[in-house]
Protein backbone atom coordinates (compact mmCIF):
# COMPACT_ATOMS: atom_id res chain seq x y z
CA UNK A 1 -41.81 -107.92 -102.59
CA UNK A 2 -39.37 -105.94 -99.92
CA UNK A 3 -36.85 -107.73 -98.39
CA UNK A 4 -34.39 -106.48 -95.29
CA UNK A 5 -31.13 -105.50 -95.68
CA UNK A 6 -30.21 -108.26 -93.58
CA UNK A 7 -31.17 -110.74 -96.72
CA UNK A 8 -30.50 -109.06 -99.17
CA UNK A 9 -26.75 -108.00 -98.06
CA UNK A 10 -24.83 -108.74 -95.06
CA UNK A 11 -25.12 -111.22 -92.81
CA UNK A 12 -27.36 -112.21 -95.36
CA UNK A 13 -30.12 -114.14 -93.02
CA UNK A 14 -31.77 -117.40 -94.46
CA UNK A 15 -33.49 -118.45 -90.94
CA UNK A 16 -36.22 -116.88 -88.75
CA UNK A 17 -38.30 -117.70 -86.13
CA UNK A 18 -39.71 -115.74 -83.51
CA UNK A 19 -42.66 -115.05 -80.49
CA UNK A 20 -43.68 -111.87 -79.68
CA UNK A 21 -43.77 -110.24 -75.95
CA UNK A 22 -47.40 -109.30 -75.24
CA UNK A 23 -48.04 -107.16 -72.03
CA UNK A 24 -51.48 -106.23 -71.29
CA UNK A 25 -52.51 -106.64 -74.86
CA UNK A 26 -49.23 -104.27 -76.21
CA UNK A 27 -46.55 -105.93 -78.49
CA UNK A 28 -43.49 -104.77 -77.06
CA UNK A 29 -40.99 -106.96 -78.97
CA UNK A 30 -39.69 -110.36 -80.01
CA UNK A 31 -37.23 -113.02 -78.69
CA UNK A 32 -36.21 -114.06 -82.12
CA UNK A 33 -33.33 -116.87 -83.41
CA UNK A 34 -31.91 -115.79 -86.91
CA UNK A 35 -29.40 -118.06 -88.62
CA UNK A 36 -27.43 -117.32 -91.62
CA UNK A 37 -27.87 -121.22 -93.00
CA UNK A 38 -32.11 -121.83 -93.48
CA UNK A 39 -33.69 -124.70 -91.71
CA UNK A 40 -35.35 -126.94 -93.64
CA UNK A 41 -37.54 -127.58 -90.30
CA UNK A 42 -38.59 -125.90 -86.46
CA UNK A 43 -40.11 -129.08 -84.28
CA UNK A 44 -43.06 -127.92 -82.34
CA UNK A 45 -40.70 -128.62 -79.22
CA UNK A 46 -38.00 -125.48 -80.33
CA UNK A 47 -41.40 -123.34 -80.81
CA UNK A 48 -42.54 -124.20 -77.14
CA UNK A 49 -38.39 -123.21 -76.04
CA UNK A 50 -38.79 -120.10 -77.91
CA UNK A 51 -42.89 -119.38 -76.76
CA UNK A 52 -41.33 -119.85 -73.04
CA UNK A 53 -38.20 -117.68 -73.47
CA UNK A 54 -40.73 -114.98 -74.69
CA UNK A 55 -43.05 -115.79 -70.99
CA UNK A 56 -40.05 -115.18 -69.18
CA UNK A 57 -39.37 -111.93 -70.81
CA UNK A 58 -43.02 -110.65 -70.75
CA UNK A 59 -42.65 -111.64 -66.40
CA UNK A 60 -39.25 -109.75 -66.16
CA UNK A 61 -40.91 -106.51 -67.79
CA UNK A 62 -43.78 -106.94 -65.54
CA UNK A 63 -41.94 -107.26 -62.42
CA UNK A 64 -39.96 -104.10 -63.40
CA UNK A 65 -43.13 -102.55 -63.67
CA UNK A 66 -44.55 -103.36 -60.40
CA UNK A 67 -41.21 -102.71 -58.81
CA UNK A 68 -41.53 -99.04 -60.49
CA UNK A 69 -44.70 -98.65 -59.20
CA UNK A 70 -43.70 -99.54 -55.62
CA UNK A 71 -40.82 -97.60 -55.46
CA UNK A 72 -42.77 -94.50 -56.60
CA UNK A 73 -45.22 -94.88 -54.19
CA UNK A 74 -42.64 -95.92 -51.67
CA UNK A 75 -40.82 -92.78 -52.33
CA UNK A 76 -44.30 -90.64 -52.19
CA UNK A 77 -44.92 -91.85 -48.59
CA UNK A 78 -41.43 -91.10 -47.47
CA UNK A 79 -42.14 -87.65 -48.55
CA UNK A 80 -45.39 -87.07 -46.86
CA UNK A 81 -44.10 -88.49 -44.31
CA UNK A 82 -40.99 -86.28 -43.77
CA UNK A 83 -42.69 -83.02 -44.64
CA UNK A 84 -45.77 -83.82 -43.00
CA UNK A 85 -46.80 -80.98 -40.18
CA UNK A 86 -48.26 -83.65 -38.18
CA UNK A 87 -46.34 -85.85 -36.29
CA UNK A 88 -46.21 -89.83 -37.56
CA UNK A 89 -44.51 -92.72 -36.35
CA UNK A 90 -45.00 -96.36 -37.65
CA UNK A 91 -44.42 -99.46 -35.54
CA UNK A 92 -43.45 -102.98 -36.83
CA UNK A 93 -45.47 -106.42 -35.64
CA UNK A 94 -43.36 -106.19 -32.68
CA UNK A 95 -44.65 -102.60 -31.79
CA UNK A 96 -41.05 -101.56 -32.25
CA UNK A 97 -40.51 -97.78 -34.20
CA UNK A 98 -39.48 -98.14 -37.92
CA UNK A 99 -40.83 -94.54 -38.75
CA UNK A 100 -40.59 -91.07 -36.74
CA UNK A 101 -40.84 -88.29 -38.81
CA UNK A 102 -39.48 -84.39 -37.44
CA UNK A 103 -42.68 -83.67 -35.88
CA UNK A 104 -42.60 -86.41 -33.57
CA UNK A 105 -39.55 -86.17 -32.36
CA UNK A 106 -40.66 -82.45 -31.43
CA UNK A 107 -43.54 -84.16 -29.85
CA UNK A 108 -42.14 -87.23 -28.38
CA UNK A 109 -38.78 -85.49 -27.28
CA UNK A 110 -36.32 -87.72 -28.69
CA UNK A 111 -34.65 -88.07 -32.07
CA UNK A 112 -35.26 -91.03 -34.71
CA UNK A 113 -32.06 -92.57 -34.39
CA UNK A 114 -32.65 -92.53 -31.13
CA UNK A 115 -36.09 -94.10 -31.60
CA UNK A 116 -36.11 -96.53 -34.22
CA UNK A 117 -35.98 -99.89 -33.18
CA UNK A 118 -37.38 -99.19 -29.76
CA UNK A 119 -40.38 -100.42 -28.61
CA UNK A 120 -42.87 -98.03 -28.61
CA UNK A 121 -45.81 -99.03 -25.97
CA UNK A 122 -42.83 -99.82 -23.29
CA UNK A 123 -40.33 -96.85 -23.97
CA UNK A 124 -43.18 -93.89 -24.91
CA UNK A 125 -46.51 -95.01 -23.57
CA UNK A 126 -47.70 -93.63 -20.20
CA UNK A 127 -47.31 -97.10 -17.90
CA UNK A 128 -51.34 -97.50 -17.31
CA UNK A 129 -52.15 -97.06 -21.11
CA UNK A 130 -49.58 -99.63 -22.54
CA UNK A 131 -52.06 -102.59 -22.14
CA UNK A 132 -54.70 -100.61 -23.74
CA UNK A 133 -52.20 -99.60 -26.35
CA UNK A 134 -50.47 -103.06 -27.52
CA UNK A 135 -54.26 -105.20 -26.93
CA UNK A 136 -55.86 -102.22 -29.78
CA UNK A 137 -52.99 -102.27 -32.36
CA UNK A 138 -53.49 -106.09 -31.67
CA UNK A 139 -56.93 -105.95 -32.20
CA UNK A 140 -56.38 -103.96 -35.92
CA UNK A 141 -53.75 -106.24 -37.08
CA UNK A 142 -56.64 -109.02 -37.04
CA UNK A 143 -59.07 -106.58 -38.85
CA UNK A 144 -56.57 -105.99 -41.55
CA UNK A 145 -59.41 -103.35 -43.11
CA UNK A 146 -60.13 -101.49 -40.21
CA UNK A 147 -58.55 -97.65 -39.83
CA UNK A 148 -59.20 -96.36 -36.04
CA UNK A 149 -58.25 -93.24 -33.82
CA UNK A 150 -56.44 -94.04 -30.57
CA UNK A 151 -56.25 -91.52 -27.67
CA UNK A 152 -53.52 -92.55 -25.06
CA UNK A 153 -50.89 -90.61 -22.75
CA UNK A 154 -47.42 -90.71 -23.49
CA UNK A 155 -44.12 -89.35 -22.33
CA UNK A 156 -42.65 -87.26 -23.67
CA UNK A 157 -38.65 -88.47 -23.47
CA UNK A 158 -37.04 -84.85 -22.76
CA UNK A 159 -39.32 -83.47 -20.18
CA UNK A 160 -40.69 -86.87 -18.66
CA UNK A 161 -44.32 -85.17 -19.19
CA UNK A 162 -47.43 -87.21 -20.14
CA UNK A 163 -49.26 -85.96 -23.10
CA UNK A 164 -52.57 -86.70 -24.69
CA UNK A 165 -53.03 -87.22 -28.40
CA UNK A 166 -55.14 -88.62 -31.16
CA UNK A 167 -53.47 -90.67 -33.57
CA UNK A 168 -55.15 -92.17 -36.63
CA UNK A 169 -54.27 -95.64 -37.29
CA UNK A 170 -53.43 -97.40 -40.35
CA UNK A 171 -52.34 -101.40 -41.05
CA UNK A 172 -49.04 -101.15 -43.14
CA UNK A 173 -48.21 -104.53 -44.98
CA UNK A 174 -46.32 -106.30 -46.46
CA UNK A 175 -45.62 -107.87 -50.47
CA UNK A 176 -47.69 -110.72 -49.60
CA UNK A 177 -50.26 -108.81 -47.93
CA UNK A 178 -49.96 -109.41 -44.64
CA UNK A 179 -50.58 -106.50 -41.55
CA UNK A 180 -46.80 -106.01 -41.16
CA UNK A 181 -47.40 -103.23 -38.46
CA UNK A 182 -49.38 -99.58 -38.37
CA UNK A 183 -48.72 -95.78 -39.30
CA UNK A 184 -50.03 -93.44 -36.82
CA UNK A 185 -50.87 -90.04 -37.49
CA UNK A 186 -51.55 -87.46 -34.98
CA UNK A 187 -54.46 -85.37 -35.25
CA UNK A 188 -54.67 -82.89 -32.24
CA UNK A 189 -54.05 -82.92 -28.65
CA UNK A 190 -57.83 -82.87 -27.64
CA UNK A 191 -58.14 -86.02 -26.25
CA UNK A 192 -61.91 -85.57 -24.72
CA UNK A 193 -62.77 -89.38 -24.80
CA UNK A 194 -64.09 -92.12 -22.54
CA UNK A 195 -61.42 -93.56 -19.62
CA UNK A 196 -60.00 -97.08 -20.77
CA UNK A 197 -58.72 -97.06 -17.14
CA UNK A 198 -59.17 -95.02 -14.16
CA UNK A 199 -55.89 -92.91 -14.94
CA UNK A 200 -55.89 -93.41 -18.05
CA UNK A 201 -56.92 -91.10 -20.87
CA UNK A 202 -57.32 -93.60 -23.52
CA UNK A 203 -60.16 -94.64 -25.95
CA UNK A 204 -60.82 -96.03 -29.16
């Protein structure tokens, strides 16, 4: 029989007891209590102290996980977003900017810093399509699985011109699930859709 050269010599263990840390199915360790004097008995209540210890360790590796997950694919949107060639902005519940990559502020005339935190319907959005604009975005955040197009006018902030676009729309949410606001990704600048309003160039 093989014993450890922690019995055998130095510190020369006499006591044992541990639980293994189980994550989807793979042993990755053990919370263990070693004692150099032996214990003539464990009550079932220290193996339930020591079974929970080992719970809490098996939750901590699995929130690291899922926070390592997140952050990659956190850090995979920024990048599409940044390099993307089309322009994106994202708006919040409130409708107010919390993304605005280069190519919209080429588009919308006006910088992010400038941009973020604004609201986007009143400070962008042609006057006659902002109704059309906030009631739609409304109308996604209540169909949580629903991805649409929106064609409105905006203004441009530099020149003061209106522009029509397409933007896809996408719910963005939040770590319990919920719509926390919408990306919108512009297609093209063919907006050949049905008037929402007599001077207004907006459709879903």
């Amino acid at each position: 029989m093989s014993y450890g050269i922690c019995v055998t010599g130095p510190p020369h263990i006499r006591f044992y007891a541990g639980s293994r840390i189980v994550v989807e199915g793979y042993i990755l360790g053990t919370i263990c209590i070693l004692d150099t004097k032996p214990f003539d008995e464990f009550s079932p209540d220290r193996v339930e102290t020591l079974r929970q210890f080992a719970e809490l360790a098996r939750l901590a590796v699995q929130q690291h996980k899922r926070q390592s997950v997140a952050d990659k694919k956190s850090l995979g949107l920024r990048l599409l977003i940044d390099h993307s060639t089309a322009p994106i902005f994202g708006i919040d519940s409130e409708g107010k900017c919390n993304e605005w990559n280069p190519v919209a502020e080429q588009l919308m005339g006006c910088k992010a810093d400038a941009a973020l935190g604004k609201n986007f319907a009143s400070f962008f959005v042609q006057e006659d399509c902002r109704t059309y604009f906030e009631e739609t975005t409304r109308a996604l955040s209540a169909h949580p699985k629903v991805e649409d197009s929106l064609c409105f006018a905006f203004i441009n902030a530099e020149s003061g011109d209106a522009v029509d676009f397409v933007f896809s729309v996408a719910p963005r949410y939040d770590d319990k699930g919920n719509v926390a606001g919408h990306l919108l990704v512009g297609q093209n600048s063919e907006c050949a859709c049905l008037f929402a309003a007599p001077s207004c160039r907006c459709t879903v």
